[in-house]
C-alpha atoms as a PDB file:
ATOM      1  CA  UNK A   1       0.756   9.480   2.900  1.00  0.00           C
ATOM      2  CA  UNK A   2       4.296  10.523   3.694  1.00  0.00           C
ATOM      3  CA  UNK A   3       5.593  14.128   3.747  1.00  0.00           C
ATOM      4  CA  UNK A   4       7.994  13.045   1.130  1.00  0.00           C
ATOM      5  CA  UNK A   5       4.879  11.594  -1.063  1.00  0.00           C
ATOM      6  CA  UNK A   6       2.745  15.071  -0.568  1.00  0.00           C
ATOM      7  CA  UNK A   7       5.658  16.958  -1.339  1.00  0.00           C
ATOM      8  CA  UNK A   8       6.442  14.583  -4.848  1.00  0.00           C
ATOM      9  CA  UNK A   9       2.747  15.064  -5.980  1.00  0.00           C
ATOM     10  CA  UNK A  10       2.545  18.817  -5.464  1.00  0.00           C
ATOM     11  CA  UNK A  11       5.575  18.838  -7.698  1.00  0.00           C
ATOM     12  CA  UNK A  12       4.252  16.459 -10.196  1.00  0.00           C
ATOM     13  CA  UNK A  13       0.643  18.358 -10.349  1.00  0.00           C
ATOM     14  CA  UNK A  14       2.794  22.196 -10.659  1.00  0.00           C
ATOM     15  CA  UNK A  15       4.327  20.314 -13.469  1.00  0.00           C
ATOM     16  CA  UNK A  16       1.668  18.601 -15.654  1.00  0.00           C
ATOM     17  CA  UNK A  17      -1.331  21.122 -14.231  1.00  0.00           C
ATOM     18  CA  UNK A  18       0.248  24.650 -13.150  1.00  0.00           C
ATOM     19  CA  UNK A  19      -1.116  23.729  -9.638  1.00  0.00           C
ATOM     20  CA  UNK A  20      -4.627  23.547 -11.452  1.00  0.00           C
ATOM     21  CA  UNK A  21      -6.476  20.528 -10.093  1.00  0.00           C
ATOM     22  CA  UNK A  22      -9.231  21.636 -12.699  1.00  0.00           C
ATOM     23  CA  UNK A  23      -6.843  21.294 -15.846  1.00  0.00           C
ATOM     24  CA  UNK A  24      -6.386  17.499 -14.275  1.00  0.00           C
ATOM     25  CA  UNK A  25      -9.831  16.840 -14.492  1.00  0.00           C
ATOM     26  CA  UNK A  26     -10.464  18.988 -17.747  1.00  0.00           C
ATOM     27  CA  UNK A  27      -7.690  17.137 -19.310  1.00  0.00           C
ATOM     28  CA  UNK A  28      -8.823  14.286 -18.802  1.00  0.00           C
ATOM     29  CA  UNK A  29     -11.472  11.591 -21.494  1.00  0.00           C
ATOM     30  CA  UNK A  30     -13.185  10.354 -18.754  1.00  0.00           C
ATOM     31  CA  UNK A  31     -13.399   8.393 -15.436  1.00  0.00           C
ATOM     32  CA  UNK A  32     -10.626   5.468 -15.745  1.00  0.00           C
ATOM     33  CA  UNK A  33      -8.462   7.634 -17.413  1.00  0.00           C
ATOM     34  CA  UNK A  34      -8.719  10.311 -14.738  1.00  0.00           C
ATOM     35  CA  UNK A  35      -8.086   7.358 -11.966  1.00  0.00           C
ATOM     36  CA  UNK A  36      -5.352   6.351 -13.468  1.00  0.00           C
ATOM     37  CA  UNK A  37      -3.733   9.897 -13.375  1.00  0.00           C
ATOM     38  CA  UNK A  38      -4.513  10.753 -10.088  1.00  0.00           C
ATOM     39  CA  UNK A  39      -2.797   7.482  -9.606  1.00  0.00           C
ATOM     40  CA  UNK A  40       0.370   8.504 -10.839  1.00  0.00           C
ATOM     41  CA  UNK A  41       0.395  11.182  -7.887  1.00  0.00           C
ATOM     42  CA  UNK A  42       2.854   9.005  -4.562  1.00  0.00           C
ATOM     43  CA  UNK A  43       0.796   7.734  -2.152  1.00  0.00           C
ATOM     44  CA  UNK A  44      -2.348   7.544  -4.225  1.00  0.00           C
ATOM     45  CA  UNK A  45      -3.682   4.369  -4.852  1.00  0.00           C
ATOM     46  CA  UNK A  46      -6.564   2.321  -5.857  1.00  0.00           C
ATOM     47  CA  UNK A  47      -8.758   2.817  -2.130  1.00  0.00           C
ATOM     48  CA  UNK A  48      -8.360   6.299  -2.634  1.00  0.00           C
ATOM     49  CA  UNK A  49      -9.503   6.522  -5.394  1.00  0.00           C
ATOM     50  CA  UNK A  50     -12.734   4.442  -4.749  1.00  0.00           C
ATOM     51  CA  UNK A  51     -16.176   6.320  -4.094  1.00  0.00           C
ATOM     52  CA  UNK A  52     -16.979   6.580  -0.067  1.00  0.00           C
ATOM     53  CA  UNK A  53     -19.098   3.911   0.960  1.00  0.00           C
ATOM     54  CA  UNK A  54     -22.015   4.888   3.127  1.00  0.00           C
ATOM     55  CA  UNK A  55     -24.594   3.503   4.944  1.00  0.00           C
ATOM     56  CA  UNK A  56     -27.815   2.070   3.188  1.00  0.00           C
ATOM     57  CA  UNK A  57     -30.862   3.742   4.045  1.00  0.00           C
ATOM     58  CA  UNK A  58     -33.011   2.662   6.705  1.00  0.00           C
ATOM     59  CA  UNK A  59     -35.410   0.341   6.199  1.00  0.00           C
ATOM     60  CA  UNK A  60     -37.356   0.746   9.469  1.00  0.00           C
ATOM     61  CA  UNK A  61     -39.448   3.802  10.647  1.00  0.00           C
ATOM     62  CA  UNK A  62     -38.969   5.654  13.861  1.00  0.00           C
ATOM     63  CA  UNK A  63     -41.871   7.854  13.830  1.00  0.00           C
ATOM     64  CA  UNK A  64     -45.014   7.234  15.419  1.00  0.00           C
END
């Protein structure tokens, strides 16, 4: 994300929100829609937008 791109969306989410991320999600019908605004923020696309992956859970035991 550029400086330029931070600086857009901070404008864009003063404008729509009042600087509220909570209005954003309040706002919002539900998960899709709420991706697709966040979307609409520079620099935010589809990957970030994606849950985090992490690592399955062992299947092996290390205790004794």
């Amino acid at each position: 994300m550029t400086r330029d791109q931070l600086g857009d969306g901070a404008e864009l989410l003063l404008r729509r929100y009042g600087g509220d991320l909570r209005r954003l999600h309040d706002d919002t019908a539900g998960v899709d829609e709420l991706e697709r605004r966040l979307q609409e923020s520079p620099g935010i696309g589809p990957s970030v937008c994606e849950p985090p992956v992490t690592d399955p859970p062992s299947t092996t035991s290390t205790s004794r």
